[in-house]
Protein backbone atom coordinates (compact mmCIF):
# COMPACT_ATOMS: atom_id res chain seq x y z
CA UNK A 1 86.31 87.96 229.32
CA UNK A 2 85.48 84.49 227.83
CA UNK A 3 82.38 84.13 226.04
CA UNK A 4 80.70 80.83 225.99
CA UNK A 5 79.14 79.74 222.55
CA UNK A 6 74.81 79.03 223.21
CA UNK A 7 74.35 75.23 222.85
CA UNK A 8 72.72 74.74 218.97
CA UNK A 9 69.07 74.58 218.99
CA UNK A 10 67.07 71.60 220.16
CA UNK A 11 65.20 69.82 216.94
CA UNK A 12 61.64 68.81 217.54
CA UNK A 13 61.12 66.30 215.00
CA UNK A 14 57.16 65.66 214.62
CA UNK A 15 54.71 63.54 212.20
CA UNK A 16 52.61 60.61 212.47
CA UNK A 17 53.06 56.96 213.68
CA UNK A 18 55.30 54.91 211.06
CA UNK A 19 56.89 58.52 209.38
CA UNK A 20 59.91 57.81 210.69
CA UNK A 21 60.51 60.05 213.48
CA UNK A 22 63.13 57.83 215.82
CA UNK A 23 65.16 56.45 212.84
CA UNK A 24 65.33 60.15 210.71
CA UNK A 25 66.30 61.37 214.77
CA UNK A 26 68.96 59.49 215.51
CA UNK A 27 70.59 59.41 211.99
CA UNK A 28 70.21 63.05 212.39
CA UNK A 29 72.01 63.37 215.91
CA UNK A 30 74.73 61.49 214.44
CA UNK A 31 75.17 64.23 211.70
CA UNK A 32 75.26 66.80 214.23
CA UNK A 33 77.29 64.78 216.74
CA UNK A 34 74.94 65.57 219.76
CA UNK A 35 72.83 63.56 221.81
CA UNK A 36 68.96 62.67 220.94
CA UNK A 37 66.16 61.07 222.50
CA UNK A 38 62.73 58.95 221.56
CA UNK A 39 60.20 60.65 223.83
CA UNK A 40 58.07 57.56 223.86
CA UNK A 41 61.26 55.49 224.78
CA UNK A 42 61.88 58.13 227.31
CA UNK A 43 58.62 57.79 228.73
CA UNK A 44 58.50 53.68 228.60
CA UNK A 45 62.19 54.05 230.74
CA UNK A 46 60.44 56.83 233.16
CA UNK A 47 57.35 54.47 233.64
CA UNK A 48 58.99 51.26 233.46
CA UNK A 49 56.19 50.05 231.28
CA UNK A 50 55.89 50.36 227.27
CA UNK A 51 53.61 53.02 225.91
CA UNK A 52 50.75 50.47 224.73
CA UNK A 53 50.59 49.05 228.53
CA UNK A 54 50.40 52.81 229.39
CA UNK A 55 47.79 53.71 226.99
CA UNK A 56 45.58 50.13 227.69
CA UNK A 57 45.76 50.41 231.19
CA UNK A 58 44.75 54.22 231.14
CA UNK A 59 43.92 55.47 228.38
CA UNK A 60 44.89 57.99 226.06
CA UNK A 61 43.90 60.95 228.53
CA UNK A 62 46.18 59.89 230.96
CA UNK A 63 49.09 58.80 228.94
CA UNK A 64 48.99 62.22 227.35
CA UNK A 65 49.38 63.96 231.21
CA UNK A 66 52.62 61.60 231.48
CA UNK A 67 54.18 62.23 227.79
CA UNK A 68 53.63 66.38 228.80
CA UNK A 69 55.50 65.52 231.69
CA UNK A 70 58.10 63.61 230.49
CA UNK A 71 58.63 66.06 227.89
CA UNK A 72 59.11 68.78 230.24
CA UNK A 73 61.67 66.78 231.87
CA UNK A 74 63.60 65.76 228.01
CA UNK A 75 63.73 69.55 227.47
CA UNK A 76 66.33 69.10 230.55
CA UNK A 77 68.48 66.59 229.35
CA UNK A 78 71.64 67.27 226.69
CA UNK A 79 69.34 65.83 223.66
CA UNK A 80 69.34 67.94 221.41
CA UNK A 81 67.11 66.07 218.45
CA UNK A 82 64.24 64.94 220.44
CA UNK A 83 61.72 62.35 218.24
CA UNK A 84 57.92 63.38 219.51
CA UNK A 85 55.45 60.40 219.48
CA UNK A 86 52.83 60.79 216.91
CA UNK A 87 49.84 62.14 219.34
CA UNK A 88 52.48 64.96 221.03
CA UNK A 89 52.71 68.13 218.96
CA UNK A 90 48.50 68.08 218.67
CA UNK A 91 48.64 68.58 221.81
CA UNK A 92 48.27 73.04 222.09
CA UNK A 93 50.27 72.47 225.65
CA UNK A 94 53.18 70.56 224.36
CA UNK A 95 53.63 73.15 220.93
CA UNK A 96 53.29 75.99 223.49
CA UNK A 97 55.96 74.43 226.01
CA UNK A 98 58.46 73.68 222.62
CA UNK A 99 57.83 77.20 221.33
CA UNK A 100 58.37 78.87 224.65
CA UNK A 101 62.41 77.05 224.73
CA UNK A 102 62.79 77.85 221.36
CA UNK A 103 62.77 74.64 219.78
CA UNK A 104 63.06 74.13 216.38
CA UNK A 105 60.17 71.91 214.92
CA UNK A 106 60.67 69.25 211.89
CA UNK A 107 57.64 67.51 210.42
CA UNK A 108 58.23 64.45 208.71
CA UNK A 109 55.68 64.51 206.10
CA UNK A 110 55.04 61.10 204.97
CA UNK A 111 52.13 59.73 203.24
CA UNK A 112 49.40 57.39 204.98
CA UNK A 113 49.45 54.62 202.94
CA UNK A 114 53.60 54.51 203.45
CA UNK A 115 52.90 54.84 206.85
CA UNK A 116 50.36 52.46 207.49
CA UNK A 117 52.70 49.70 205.20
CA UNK A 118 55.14 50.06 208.15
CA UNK A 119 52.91 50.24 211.21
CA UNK A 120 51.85 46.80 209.97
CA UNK A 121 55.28 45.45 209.32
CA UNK A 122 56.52 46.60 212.83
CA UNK A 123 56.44 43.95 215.72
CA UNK A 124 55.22 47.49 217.24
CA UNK A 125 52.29 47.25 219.15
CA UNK A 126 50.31 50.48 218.36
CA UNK A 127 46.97 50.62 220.29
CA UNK A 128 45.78 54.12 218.42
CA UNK A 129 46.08 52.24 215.13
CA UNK A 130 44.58 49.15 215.61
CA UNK A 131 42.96 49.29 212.28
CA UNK A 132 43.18 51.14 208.90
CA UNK A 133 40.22 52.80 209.06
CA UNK A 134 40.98 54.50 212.84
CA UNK A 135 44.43 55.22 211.94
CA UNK A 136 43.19 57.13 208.50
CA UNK A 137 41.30 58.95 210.89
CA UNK A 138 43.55 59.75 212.99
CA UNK A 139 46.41 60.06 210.30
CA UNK A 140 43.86 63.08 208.80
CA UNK A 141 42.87 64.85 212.05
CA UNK A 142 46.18 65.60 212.94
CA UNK A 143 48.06 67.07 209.90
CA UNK A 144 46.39 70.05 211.03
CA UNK A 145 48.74 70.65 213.65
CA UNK A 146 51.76 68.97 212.37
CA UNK A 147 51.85 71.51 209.38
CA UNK A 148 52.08 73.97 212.33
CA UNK A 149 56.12 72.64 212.84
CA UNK A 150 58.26 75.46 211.31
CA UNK A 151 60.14 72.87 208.66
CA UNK A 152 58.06 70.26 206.58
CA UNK A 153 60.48 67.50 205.02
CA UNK A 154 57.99 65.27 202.28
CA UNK A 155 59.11 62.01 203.64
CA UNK A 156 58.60 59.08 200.68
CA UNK A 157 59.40 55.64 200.30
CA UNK A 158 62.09 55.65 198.19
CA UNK A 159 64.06 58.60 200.68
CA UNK A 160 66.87 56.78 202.61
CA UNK A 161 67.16 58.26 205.98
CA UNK A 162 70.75 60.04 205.13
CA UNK A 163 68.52 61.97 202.62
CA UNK A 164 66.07 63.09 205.03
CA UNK A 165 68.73 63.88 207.91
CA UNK A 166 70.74 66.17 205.44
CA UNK A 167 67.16 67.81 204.02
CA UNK A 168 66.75 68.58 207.69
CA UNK A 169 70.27 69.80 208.81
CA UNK A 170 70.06 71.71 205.23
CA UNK A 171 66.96 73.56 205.93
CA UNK A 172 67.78 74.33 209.59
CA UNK A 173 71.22 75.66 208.17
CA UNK A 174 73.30 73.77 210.54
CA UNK A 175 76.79 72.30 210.32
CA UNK A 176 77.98 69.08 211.46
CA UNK A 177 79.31 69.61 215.00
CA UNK A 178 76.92 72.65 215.29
């Protein structure tokens, strides 16, 4: 009888806009030598229209309905780091849908003001941080549910992403290849 090893869990990596999420992801997929996706990349392909034109053409509600969607449909695919956009894991639906395929969550804890310095130096268009003062706001409200994510990593601005990948495959416990 041949037994077949379980694929390694799929890593949820979480935080706000600017913490890094897509760059730590991929860096982190190459360590592991699996596949990974951007959810809001995945969603842009799905919808054949960027996020912002999403979000400005109907609103936040909506675009949240398609990102649940879409991320029911990423749970299907062989990606096995999956970067959440910044508004995701508030949302109680999306945790409960990670939790219930056993996901592993990552938050990327990275301070606002580090955060804000590169949502403004991104040719990025990011129409829930139009401003400082709304993204502070926003930045605030949801750390909340991002220190639900069963693995914080302090994200800072002297951390190169190699640092932050291995602090995540470390705390995970997972070998290269795994």
């Amino acid at each position: 009888m041949t037994t077949t090893t379980p694929p390694p869990p799929r890593i949820i990596i979480t935080g706000f806009m600017g913490a890094g999420k897509t760059t730590v992801a991929r860096a982190l997929a190459a360590r592991l030598g699996c596949a990974w996706l951007d959810l809001d990349e995945f969603i842009a392909a799905r919808h054949h229209r960027s996020v912002p034109a999403i979000i400005d053409a109907e609103g936040e509600t909506r675009f949240r309905e398609l990102e649940t969607a879409a991320l029911y449909v990423a749970l299907t695919t062989d990606a096995r780091v999956i970067a959440l956009g910044g508004g995701t894991w508030p949302v109680a639906r999306n945790r409960q849908l990670l939790a219930a395929r056993g996901c592993v969550t990552v938050w990327l804890d990275a301070p606002f003001d580090l955060c804000w310095r590169r949502i403004t130096a991104s040719a990025d268009v990011r129409p829930l941080a139009r401003d400082a003062v709304e993204a502070r706001a926003r930045y605030d409200g949801r750390r909340a549910y991002y220190q639900l994510a069963a693995h914080h990593v302090s994200v800072g601005a002297g951390q190169s992403v190699t640092e932050i990948a291995a602090e995540i495959q470390a705390q995970i416990g997972l070998a290269a290849g795994d």
